[in-house]
C-alpha atoms as a PDB file:
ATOM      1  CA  UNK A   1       0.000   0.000   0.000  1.00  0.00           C
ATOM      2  CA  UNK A   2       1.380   3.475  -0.649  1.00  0.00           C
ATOM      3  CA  UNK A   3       0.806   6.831   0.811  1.00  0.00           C
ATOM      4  CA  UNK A   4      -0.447   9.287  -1.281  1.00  0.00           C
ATOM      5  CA  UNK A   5       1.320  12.906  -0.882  1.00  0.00           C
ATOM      6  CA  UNK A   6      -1.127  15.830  -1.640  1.00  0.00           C
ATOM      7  CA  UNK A   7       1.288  19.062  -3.223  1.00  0.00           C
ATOM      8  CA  UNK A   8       0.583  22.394  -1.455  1.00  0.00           C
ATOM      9  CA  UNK A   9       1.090  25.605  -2.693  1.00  0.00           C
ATOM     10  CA  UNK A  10       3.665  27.436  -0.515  1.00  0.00           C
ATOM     11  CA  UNK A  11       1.395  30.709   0.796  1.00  0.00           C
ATOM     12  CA  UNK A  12       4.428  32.939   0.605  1.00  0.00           C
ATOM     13  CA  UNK A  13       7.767  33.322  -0.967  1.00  0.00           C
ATOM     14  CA  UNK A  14      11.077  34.121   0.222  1.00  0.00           C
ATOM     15  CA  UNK A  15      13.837  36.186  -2.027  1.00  0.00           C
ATOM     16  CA  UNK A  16      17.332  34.309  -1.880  1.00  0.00           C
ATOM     17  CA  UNK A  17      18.749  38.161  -0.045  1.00  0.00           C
ATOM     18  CA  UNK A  18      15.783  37.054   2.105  1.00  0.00           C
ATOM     19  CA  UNK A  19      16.843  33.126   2.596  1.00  0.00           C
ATOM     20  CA  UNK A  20      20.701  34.153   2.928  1.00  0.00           C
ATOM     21  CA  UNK A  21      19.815  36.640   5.915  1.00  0.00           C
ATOM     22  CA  UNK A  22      17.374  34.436   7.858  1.00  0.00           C
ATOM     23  CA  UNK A  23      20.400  31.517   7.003  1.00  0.00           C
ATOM     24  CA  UNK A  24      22.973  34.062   8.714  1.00  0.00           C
ATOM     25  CA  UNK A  25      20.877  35.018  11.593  1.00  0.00           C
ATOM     26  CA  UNK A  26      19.977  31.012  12.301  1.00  0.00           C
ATOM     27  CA  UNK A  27      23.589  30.372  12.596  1.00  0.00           C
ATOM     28  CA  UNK A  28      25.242  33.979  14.281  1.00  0.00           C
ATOM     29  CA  UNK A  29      22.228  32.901  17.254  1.00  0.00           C
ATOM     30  CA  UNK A  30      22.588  29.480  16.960  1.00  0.00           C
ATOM     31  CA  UNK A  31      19.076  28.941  16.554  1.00  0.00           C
ATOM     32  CA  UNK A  32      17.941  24.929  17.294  1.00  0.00           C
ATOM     33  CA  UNK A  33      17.135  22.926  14.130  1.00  0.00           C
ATOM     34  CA  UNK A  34      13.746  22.253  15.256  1.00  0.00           C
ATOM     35  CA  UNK A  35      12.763  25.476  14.896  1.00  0.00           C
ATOM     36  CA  UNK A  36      11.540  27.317  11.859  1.00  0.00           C
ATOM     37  CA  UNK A  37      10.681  30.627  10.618  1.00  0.00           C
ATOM     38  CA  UNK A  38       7.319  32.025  11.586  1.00  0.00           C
ATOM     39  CA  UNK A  39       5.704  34.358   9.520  1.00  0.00           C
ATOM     40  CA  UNK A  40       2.361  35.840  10.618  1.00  0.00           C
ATOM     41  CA  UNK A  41       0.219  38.752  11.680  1.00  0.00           C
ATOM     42  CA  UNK A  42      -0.996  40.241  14.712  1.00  0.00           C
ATOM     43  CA  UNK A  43      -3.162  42.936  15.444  1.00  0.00           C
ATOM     44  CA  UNK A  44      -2.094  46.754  15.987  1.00  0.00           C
ATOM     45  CA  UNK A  45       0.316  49.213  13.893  1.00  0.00           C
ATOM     46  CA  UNK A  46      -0.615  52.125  12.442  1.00  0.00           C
ATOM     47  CA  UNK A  47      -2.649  50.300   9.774  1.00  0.00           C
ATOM     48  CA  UNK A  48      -4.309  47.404  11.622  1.00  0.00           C
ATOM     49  CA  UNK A  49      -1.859  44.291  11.172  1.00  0.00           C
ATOM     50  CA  UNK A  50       1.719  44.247  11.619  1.00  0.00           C
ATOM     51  CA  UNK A  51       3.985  41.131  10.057  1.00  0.00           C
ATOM     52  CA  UNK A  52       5.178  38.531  12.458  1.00  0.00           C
ATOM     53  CA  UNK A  53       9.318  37.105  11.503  1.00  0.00           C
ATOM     54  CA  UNK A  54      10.934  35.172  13.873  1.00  0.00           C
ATOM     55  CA  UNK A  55      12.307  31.607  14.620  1.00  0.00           C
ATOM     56  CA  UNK A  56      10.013  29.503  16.823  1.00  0.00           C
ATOM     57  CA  UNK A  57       8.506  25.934  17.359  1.00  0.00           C
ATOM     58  CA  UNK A  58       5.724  24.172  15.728  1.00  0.00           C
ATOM     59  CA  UNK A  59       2.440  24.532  17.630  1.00  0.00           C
ATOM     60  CA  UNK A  60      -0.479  22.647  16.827  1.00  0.00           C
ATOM     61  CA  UNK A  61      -2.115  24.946  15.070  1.00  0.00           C
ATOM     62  CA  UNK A  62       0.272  25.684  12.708  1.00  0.00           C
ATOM     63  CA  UNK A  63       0.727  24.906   8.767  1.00  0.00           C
ATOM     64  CA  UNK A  64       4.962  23.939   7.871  1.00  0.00           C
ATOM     65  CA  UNK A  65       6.353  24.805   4.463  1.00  0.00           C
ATOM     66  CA  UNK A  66      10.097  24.327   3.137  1.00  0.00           C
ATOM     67  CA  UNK A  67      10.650  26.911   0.930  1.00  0.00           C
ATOM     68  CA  UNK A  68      14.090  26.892  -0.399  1.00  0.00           C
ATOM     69  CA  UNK A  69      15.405  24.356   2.661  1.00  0.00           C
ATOM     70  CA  UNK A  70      14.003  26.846   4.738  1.00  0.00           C
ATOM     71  CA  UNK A  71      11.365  25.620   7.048  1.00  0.00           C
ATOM     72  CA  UNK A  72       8.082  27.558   7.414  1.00  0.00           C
ATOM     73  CA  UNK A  73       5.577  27.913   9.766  1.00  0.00           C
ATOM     74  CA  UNK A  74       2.280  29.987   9.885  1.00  0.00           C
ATOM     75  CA  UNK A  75      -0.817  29.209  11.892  1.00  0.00           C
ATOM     76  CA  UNK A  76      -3.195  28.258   9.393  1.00  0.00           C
ATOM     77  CA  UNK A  77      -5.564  31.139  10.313  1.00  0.00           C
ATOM     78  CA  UNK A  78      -3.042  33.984   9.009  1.00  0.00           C
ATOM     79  CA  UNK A  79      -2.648  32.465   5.434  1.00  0.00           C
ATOM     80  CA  UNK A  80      -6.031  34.555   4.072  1.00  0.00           C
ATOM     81  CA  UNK A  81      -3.974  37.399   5.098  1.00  0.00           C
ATOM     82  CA  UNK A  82      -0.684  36.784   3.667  1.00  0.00           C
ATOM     83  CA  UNK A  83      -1.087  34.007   0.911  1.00  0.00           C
ATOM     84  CA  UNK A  84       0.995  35.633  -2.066  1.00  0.00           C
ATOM     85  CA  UNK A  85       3.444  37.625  -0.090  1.00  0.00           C
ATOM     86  CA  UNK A  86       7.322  37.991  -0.737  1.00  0.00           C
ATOM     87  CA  UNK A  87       9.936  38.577   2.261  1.00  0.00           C
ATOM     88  CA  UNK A  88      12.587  40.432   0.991  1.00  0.00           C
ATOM     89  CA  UNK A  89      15.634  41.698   2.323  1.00  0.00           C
ATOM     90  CA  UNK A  90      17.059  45.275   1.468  1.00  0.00           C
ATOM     91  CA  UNK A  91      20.464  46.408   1.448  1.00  0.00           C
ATOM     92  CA  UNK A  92      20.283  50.121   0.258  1.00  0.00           C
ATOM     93  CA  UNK A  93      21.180  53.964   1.736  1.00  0.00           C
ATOM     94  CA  UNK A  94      18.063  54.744   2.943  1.00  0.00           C
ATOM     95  CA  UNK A  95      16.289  51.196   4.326  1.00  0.00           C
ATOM     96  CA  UNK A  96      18.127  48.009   5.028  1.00  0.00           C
ATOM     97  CA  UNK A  97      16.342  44.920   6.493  1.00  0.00           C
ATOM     98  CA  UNK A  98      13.059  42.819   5.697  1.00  0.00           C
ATOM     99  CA  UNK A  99      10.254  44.037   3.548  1.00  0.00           C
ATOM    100  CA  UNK A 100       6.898  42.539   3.063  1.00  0.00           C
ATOM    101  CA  UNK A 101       5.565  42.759  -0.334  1.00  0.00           C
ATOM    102  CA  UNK A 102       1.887  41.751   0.168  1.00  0.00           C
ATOM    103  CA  UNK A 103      -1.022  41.798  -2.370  1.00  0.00           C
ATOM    104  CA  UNK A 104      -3.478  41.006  -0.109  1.00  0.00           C
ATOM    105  CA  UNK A 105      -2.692  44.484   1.414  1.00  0.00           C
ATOM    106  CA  UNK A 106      -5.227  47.466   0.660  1.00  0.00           C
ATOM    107  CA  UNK A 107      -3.171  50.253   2.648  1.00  0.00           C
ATOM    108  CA  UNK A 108       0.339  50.215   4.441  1.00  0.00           C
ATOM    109  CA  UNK A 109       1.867  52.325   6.504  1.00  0.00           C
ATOM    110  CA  UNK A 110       4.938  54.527   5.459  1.00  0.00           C
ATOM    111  CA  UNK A 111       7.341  52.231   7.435  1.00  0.00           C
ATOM    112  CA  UNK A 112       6.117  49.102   5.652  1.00  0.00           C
ATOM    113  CA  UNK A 113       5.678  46.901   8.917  1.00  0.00           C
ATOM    114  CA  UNK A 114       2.065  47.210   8.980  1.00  0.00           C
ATOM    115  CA  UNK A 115      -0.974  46.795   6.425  1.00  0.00           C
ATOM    116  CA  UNK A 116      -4.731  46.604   6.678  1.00  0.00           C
ATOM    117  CA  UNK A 117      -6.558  43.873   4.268  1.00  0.00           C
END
């Protein structure tokens, strides 16, 4: 008898200035190979939601995605809000760090951490 694998579609995508960041910061704090990025939203900022990045466990709740040999995780309740999205990271004069490119978005804020949908 064999299993039967179903394909998901990854809700968000990750640009390799992105992946070789997060890989940096996983190693410089020696972050535990169980965990995995979590992306997400929580309520407040200036526009309603602002965007959850950070290395944690799985929790029940959640989805897990390997984008790139980059584990993902995102409770399954904040994928309406974010399925689409690009992390980025920027290197530039004026901005450096992680930018959410979102098309779910209908307003952001002028610092780019927060969005209403």
């Amino acid at each position: 008898m064999s299993e039967t694998k179903t394909a998901v579609t990854q809700p968000i995508s990750l640009s390799e200035g992105a992946i070789t960041q997060l890989k940096r910061i996983m190693a410089e704090q020696n972050i535990p190979a169980e965990h995995g990025l979590r992306v997400g939203v929580k309520g407040g900022g200036c526009s309603g939601f602002s965007y959850i990045l950070g290395f944690d466990v799985v929790k029940d709740d959640d989805d897990t995605f390997e984008i790139e040999g980059m584990k993902v995780v995102m409770q399954r309740a904040h994928a309406i809000y974010l399925m689409g999205m690009e992390v980025d990271w920027v290197d530039g004069l004026e901005n450096r760090g992680f930018t959410f490119n979102n098309p779910n978005a209908t307003d952001t804020c002028g610092c780019g951490t927060s969005f209403s949908a």
